[in-house]
N, C-alpha and C. Protein backbone atom coordinates (compact mmCIF):
# COMPACT_ATOMS: atom_id res chain seq x y z
N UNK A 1 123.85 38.24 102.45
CA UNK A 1 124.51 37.40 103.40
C UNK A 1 123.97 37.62 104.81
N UNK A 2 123.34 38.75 105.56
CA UNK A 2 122.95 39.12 106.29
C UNK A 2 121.63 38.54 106.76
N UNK A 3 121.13 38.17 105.38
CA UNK A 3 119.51 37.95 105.75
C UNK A 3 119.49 36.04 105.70
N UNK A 4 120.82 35.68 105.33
CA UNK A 4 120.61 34.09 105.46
C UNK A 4 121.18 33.68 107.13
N UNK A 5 122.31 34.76 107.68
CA UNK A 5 122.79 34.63 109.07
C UNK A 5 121.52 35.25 110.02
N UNK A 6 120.21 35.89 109.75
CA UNK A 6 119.11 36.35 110.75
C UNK A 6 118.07 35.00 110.62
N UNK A 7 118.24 34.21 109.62
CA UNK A 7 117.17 33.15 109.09
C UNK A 7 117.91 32.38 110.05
N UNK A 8 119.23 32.24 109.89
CA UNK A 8 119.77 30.79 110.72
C UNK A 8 119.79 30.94 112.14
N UNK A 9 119.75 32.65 112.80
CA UNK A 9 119.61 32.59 114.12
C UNK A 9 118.31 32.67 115.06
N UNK A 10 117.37 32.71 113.68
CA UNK A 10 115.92 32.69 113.96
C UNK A 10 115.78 31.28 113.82
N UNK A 11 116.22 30.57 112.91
CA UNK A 11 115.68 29.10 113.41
C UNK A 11 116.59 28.45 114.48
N UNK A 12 117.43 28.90 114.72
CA UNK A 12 118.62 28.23 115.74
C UNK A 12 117.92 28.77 117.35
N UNK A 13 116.98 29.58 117.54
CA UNK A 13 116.34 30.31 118.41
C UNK A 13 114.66 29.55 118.42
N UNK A 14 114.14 29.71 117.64
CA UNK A 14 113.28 28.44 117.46
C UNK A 14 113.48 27.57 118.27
N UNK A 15 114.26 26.34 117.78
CA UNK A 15 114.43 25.32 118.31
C UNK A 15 114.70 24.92 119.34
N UNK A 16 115.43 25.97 119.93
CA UNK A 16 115.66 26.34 121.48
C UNK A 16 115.17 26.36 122.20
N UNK A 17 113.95 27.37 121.88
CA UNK A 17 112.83 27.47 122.67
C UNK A 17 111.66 26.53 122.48
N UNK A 18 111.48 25.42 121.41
CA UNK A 18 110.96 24.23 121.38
C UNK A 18 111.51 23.11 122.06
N UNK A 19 112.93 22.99 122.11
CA UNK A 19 113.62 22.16 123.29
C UNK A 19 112.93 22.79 124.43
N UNK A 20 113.27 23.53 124.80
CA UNK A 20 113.32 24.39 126.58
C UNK A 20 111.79 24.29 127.03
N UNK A 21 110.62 24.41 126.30
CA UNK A 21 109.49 24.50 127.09
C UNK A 21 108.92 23.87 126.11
N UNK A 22 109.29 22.33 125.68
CA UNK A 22 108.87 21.07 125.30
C UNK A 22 107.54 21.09 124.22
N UNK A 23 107.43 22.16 123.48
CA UNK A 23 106.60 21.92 122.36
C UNK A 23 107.04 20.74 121.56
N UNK A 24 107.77 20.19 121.36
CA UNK A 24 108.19 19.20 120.69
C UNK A 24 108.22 18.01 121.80
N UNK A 25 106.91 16.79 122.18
CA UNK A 25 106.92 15.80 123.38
C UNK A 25 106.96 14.42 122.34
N UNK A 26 107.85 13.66 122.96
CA UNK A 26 107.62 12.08 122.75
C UNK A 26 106.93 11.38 123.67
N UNK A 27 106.07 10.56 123.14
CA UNK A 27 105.09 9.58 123.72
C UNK A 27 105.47 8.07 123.81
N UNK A 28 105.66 7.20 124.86
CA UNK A 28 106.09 6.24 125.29
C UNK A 28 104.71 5.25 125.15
N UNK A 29 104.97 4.46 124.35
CA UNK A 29 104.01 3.34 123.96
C UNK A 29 104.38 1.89 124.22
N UNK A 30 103.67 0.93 124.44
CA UNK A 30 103.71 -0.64 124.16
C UNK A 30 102.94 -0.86 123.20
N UNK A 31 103.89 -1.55 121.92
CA UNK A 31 103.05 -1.59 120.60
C UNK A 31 103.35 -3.40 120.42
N UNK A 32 102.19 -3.78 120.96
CA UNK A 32 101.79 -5.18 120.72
C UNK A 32 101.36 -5.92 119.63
N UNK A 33 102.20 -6.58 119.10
CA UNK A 33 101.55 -6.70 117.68
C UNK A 33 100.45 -8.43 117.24
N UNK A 34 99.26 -8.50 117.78
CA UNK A 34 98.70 -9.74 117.49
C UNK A 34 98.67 -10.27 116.46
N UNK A 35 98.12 -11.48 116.24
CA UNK A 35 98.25 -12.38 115.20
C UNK A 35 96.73 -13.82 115.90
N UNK A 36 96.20 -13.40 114.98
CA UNK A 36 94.91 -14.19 115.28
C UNK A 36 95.78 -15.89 115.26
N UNK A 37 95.02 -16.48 115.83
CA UNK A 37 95.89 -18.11 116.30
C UNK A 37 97.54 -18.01 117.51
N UNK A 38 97.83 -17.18 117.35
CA UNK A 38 99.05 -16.98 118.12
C UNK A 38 99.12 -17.27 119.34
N UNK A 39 99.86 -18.61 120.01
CA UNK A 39 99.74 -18.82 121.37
C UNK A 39 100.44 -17.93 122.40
N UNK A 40 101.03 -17.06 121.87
CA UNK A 40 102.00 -16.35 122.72
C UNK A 40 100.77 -14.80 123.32
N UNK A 41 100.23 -14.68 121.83
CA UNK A 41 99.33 -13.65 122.16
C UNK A 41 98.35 -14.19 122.79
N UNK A 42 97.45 -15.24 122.60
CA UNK A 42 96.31 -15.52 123.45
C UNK A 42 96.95 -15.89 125.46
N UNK A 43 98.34 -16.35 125.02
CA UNK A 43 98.76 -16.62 126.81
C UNK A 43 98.74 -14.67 127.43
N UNK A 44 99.51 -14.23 126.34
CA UNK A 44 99.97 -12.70 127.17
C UNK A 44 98.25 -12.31 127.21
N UNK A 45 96.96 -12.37 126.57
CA UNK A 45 95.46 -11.56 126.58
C UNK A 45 95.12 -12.24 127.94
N UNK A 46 95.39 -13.63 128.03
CA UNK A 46 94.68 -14.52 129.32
C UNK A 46 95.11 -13.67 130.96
N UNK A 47 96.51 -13.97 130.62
CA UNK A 47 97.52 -13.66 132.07
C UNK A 47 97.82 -12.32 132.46
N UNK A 48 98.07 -11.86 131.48
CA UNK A 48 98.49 -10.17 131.62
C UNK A 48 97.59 -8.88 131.01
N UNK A 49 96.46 -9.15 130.16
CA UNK A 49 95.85 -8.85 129.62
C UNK A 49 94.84 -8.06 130.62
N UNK A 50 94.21 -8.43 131.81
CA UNK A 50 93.49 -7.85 132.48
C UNK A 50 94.46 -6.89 133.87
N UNK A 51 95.33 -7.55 133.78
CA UNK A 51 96.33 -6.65 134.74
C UNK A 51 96.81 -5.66 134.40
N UNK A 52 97.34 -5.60 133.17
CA UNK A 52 98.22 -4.57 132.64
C UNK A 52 97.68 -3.35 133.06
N UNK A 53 96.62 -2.92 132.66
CA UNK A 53 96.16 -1.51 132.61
C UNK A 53 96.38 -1.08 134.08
N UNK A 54 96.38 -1.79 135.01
CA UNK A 54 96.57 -1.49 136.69
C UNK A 54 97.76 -0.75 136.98
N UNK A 55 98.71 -1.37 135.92
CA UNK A 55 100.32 -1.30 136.44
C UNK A 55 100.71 0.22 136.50
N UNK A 56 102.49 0.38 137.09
CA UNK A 56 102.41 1.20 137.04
C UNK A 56 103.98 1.64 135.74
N UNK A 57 103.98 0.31 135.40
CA UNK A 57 104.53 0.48 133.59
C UNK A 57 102.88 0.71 132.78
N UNK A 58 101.95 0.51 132.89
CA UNK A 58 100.91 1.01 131.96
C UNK A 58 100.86 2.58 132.19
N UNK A 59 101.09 3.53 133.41
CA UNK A 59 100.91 4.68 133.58
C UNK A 59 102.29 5.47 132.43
N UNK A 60 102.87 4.74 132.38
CA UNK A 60 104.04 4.77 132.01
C UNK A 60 104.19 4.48 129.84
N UNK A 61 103.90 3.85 129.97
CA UNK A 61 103.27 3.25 128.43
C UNK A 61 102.49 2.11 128.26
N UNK A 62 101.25 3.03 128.02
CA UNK A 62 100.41 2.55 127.48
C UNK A 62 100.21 1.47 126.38
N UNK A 63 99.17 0.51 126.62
CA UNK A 63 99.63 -0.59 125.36
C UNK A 63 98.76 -0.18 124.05
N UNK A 64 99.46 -0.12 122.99
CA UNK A 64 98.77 -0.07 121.78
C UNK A 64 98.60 -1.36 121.23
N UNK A 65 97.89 -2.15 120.76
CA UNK A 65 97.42 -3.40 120.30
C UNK A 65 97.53 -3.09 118.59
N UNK A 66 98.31 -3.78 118.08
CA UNK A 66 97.58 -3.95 116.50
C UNK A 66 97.82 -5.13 116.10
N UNK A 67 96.88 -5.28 114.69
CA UNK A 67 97.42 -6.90 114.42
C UNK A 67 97.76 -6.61 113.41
């Protein structure tokens, strides 16, 4: 019983210290999803497409493109 309450305060200690000095990070993305013919996607590549990367929502999340 001893050695399942040192397991649980070793992982309860773990995690702690993966919260507290952020070994565990989430990454903030724009996940764009194209579609070859799509007028919505060819207006957003025309208009916003060369700007985006400037912004300072792109510093922020980055766009991922897939189709």
């Amino acid at each position: 019983m001893r050695f399942y309450r040192f397991i649980a305060r070793a992982m309860l200690a773990l995690a702690l210290f993966a919260s507290l000095f952020g070994v565990a990070r989430a990454e903030t993305l724009l996940i764009m999803f194209d579609s070859e013919g799509c007028p919505y996607c060819e207006q957003w590549t025309e208009e916003i497409g060369p700007i985006y990367p400037k912004t300072e929502e792109a510093a922020i999340a980055p766009l991922l493109r897939m189709d």
